[in-house]
N, C-alpha and C. Protein backbone atom coordinates (compact mmCIF):
# COMPACT_ATOMS: atom_id res chain seq x y z
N UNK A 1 -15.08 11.62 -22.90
CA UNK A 1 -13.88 11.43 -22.12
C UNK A 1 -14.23 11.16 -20.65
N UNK A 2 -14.65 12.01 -20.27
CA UNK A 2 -15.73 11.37 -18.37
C UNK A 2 -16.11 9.94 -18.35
N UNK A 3 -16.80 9.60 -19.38
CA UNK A 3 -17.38 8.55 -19.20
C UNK A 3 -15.92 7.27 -19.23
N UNK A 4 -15.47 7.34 -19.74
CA UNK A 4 -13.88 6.52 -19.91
C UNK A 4 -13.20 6.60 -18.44
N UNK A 5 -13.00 8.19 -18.28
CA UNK A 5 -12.05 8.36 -16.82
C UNK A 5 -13.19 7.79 -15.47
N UNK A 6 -14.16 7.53 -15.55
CA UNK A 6 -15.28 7.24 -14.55
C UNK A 6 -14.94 5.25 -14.89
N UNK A 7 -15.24 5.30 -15.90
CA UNK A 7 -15.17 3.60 -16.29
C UNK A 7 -13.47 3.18 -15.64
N UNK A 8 -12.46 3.82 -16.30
CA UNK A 8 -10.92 3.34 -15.75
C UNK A 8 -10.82 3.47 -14.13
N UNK A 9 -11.60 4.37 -13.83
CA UNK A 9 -11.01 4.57 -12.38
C UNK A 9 -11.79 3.30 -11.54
N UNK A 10 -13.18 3.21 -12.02
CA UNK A 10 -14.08 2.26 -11.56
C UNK A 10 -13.38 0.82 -11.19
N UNK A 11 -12.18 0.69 -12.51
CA UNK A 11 -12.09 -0.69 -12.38
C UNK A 11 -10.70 -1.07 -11.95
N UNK A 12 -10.01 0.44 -11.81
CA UNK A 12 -8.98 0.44 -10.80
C UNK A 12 -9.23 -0.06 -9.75
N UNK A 13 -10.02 0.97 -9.15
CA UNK A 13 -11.46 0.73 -7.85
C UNK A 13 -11.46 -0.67 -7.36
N UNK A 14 -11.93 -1.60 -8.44
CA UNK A 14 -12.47 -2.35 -8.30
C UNK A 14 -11.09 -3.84 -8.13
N UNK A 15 -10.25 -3.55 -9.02
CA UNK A 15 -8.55 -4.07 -8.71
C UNK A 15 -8.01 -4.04 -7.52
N UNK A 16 -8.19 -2.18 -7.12
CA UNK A 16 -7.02 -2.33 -5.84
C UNK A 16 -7.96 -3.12 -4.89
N UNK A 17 -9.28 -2.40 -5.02
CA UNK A 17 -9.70 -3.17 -3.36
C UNK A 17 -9.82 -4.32 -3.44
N UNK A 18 -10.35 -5.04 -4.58
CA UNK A 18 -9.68 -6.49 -4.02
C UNK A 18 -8.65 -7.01 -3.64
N UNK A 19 -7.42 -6.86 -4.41
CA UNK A 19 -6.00 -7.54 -4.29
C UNK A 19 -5.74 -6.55 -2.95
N UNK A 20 -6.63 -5.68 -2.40
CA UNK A 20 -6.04 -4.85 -1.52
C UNK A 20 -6.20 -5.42 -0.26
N UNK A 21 -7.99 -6.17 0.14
CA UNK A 21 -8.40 -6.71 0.49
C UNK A 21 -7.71 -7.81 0.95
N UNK A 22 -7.87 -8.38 0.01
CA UNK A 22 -7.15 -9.85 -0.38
C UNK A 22 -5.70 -10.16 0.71
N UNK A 23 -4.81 -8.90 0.33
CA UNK A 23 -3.73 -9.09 0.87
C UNK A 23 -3.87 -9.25 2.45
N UNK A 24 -4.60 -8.33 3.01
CA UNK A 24 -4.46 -7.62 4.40
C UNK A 24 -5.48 -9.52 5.01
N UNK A 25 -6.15 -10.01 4.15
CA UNK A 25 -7.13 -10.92 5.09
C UNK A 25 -6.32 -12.39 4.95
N UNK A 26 -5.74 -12.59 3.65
CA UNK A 26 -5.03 -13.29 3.71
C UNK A 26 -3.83 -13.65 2.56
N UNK A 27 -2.67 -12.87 3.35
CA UNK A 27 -1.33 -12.86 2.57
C UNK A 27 -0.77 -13.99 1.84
N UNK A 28 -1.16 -15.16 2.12
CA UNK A 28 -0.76 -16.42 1.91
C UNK A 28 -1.18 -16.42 0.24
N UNK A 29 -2.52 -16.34 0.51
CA UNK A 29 -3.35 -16.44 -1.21
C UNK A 29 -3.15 -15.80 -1.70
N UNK A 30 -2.24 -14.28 -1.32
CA UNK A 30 -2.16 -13.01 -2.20
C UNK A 30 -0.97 -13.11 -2.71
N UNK A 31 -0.07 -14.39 -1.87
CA UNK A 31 1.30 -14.24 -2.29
C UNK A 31 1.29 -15.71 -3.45
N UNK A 32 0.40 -16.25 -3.51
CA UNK A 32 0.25 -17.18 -4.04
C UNK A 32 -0.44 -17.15 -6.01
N UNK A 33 -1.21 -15.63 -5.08
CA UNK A 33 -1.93 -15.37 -7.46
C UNK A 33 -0.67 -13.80 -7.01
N UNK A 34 0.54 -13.92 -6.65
CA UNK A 34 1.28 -13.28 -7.29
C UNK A 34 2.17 -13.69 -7.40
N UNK A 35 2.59 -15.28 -7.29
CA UNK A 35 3.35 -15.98 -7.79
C UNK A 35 4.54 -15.75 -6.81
N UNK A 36 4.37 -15.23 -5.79
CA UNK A 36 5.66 -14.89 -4.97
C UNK A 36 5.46 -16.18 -3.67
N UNK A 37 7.12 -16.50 -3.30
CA UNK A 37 7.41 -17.55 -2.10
C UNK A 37 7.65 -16.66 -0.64
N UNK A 38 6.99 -17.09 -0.34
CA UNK A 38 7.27 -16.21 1.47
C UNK A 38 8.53 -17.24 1.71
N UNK A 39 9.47 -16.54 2.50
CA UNK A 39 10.67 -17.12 2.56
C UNK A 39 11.08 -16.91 3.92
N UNK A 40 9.67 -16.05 4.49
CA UNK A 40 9.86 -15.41 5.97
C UNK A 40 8.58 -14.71 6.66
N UNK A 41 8.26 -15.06 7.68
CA UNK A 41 7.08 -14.46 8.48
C UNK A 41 7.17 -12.89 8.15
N UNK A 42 7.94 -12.24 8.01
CA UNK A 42 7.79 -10.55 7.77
C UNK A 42 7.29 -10.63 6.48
N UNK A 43 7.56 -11.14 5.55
CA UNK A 43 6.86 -11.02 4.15
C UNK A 43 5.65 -10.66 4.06
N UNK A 44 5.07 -11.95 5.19
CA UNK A 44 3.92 -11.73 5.32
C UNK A 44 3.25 -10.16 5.91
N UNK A 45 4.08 -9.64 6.54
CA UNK A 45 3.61 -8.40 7.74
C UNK A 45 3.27 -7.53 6.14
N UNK A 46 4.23 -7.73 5.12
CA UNK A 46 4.79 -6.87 4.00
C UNK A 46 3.85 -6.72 3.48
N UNK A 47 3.37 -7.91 2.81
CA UNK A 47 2.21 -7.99 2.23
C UNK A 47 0.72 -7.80 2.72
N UNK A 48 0.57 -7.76 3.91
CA UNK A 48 -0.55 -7.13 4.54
C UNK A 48 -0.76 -5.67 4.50
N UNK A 49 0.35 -5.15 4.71
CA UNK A 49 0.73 -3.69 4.70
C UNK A 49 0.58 -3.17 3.20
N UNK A 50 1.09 -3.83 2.56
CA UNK A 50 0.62 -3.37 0.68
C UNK A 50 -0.72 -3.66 0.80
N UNK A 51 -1.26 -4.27 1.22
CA UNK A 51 -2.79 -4.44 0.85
C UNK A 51 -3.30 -3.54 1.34
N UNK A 52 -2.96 -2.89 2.76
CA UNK A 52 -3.74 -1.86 3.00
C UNK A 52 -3.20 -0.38 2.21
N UNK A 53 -2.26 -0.06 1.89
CA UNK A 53 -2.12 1.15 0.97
C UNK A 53 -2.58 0.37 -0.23
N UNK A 54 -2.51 -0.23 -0.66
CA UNK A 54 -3.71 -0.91 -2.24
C UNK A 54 -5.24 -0.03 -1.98
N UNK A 55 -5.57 -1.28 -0.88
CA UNK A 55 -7.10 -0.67 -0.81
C UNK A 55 -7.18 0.93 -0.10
N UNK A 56 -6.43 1.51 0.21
CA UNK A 56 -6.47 2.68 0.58
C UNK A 56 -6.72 3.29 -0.99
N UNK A 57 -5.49 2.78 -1.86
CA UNK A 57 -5.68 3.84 -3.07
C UNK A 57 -6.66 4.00 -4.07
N UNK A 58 -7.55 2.29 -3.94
CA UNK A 58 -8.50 1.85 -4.32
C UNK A 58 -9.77 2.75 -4.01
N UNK A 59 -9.57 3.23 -2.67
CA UNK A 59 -11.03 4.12 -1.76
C UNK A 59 -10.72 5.44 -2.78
N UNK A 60 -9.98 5.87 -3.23
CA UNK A 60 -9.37 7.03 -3.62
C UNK A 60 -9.94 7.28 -5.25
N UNK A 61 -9.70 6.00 -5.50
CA UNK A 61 -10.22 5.69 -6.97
C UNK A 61 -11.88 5.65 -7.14
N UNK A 62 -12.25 4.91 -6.16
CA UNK A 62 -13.94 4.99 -5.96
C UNK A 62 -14.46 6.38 -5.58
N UNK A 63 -13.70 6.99 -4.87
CA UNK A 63 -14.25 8.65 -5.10
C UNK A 63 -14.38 9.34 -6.33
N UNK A 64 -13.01 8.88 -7.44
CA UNK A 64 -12.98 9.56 -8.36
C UNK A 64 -14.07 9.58 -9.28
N UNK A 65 -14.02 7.83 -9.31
CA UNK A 65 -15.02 7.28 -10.40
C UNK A 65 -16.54 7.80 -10.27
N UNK A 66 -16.86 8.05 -8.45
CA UNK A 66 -18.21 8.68 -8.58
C UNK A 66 -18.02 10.37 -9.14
N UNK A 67 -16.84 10.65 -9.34
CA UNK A 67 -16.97 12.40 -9.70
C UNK A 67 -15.81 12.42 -10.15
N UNK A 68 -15.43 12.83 -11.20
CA UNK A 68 -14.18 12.97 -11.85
C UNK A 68 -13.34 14.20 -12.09
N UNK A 69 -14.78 14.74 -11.80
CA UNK A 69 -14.72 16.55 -11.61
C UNK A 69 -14.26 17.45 -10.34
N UNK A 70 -14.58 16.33 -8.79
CA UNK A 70 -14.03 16.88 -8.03
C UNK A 70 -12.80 18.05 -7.88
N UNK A 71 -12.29 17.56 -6.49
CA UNK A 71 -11.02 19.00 -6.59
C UNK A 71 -9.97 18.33 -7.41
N UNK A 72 -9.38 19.27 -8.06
CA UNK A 72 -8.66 19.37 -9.66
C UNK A 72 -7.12 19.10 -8.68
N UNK A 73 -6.72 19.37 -7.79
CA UNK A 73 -5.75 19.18 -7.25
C UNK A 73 -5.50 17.48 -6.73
N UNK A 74 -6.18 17.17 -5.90
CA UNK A 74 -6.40 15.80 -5.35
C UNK A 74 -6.48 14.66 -6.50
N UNK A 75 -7.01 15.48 -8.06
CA UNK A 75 -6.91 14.52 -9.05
C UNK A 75 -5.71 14.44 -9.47
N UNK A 76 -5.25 15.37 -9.52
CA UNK A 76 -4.04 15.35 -10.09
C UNK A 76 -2.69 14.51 -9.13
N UNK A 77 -2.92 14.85 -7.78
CA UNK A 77 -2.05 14.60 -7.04
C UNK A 77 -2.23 13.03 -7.25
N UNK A 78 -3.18 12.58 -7.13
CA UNK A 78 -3.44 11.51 -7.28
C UNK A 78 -2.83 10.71 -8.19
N UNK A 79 -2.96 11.48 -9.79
CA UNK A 79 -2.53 10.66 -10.94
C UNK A 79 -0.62 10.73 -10.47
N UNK A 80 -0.70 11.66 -10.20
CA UNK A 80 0.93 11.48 -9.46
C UNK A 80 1.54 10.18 -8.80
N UNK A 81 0.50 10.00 -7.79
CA UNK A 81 0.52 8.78 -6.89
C UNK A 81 0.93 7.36 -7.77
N UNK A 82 -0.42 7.00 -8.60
CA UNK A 82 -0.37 6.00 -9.54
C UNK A 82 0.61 5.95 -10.09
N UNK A 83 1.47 7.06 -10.71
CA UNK A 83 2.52 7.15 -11.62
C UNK A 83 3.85 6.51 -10.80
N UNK A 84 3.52 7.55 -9.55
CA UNK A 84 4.93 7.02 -8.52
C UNK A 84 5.28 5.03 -8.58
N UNK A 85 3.66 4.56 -7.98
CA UNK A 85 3.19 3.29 -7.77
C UNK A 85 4.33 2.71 -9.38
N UNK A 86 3.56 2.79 -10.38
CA UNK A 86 4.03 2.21 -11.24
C UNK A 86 5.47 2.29 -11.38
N UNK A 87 6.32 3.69 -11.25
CA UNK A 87 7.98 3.62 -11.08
C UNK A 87 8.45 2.59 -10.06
N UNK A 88 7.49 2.54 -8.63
CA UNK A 88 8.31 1.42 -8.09
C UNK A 88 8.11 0.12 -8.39
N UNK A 89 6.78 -0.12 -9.32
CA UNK A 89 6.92 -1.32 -9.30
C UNK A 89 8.27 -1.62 -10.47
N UNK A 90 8.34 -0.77 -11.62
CA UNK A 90 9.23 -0.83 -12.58
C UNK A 90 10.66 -0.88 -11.65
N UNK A 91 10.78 -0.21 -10.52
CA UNK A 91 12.31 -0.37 -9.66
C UNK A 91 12.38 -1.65 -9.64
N UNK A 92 10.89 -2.54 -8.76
CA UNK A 92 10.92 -4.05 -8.32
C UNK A 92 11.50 -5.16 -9.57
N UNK A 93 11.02 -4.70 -10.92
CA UNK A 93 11.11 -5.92 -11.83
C UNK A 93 12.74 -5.38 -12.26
N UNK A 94 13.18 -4.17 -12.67
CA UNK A 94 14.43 -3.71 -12.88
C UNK A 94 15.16 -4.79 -11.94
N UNK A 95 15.30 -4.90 -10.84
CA UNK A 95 15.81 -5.47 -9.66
C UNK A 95 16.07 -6.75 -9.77
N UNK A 96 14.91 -7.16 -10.52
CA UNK A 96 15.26 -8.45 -11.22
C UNK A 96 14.10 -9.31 -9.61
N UNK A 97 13.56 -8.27 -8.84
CA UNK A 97 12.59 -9.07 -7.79
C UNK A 97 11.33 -9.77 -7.80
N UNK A 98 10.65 -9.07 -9.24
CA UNK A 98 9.47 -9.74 -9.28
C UNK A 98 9.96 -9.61 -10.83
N UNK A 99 8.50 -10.45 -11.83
CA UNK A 99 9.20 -10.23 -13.27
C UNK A 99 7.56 -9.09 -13.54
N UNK A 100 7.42 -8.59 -14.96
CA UNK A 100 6.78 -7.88 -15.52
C UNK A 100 4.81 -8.57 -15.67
N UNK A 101 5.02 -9.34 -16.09
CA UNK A 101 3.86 -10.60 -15.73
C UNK A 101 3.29 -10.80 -14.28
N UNK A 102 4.14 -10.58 -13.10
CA UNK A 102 3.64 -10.74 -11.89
C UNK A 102 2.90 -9.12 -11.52
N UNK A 103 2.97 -8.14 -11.92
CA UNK A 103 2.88 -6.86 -11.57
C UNK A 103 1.50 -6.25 -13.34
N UNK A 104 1.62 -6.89 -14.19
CA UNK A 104 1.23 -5.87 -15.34
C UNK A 104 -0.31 -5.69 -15.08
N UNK A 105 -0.55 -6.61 -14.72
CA UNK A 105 -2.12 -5.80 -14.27
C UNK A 105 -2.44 -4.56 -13.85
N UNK A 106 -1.66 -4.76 -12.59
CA UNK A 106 -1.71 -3.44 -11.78
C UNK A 106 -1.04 -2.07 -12.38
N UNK A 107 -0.04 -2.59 -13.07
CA UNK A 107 0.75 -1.15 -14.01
C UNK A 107 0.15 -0.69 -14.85
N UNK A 108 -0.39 -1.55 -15.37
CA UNK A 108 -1.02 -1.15 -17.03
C UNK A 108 -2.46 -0.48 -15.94
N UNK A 109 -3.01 -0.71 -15.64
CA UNK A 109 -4.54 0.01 -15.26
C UNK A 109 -4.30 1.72 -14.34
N UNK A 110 -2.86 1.56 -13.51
CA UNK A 110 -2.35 2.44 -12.80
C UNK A 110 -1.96 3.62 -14.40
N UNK A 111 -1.14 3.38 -14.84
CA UNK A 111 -0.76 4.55 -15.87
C UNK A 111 -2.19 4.64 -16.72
N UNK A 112 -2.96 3.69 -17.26
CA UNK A 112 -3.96 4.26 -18.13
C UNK A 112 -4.55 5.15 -17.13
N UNK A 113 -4.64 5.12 -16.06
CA UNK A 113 -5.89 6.31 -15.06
C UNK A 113 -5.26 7.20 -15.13
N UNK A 114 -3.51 6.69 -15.08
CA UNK A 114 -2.71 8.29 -14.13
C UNK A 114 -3.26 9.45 -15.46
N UNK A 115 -2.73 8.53 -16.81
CA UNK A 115 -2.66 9.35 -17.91
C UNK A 115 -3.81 9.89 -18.35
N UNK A 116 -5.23 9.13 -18.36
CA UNK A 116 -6.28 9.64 -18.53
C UNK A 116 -6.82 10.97 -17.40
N UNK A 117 -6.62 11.03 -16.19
CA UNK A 117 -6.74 11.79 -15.08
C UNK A 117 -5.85 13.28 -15.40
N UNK A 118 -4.67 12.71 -16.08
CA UNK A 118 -3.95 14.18 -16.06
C UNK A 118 -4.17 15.06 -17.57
N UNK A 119 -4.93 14.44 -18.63
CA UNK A 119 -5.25 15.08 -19.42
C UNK A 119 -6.62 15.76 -19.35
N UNK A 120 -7.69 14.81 -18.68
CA UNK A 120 -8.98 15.16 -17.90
C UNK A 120 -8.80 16.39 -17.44
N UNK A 121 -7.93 16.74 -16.22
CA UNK A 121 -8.11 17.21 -15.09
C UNK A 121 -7.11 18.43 -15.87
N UNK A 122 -5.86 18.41 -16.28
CA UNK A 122 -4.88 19.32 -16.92
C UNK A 122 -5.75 20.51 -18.53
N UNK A 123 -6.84 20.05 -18.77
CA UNK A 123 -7.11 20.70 -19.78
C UNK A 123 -8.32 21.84 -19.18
């Protein structure tokens, strides 16, 4: 089971900080492999700003993946986090703002960690 929660988080890791990256250096291309139209210079501010809580959560994930064992709290709080992440993105497509296809990458890898992390860390 470690070896799985070390591998998922790794490639969370390895997800957010790019697209996290990506966003903050250049929003244009980030809005472009997410299929979204800037319709306004703030979009852009928007999407820079998601990139940096991305790669923030990404740094978070690369801690885990080197230790999975760390503090049992911070894991958990964490898998919290991911979980939250994924409800809003589910608010965004509910909304009818983005569709399910523009976001499932990021959802599907966010709940497999949250869920793997809270059975890890909960037992």
């Amino acid at each position: 089971m470690r070896k799985i929660v070390v591998g998922v988080a790794a490639l969370n890791a390895l997800f957010q900080l790019l697209v996290g990256l990506l966003s903050v250096a250049s929003p244009e291309t980030a809005a472009v492999a997410f299929k979204v139209s800037v319709a306004a210079p703030a979009m852009l501010a928007l999407i820079r700003m998601f990139g940096g809580l991305l790669a923030s959560s990404g740094v978070i994930s690369v801690l885990i993946a080197k230790n999975p064992d760390r503090d049992r709290s911070l894991v958990i709080a964490f898998a919290g986090c991911l979980l939250f992440n994924v409800a809003a993105d589910t608010a965004v497509i509910i909304a009818g703002e983005m569709r399910f296809d523009q976001l499932a990458a990021g959802m599907v890898l966010q709940t497999v960690l949250a869920v793997l992390l809270l059975f890890y860390r909960l037992r």
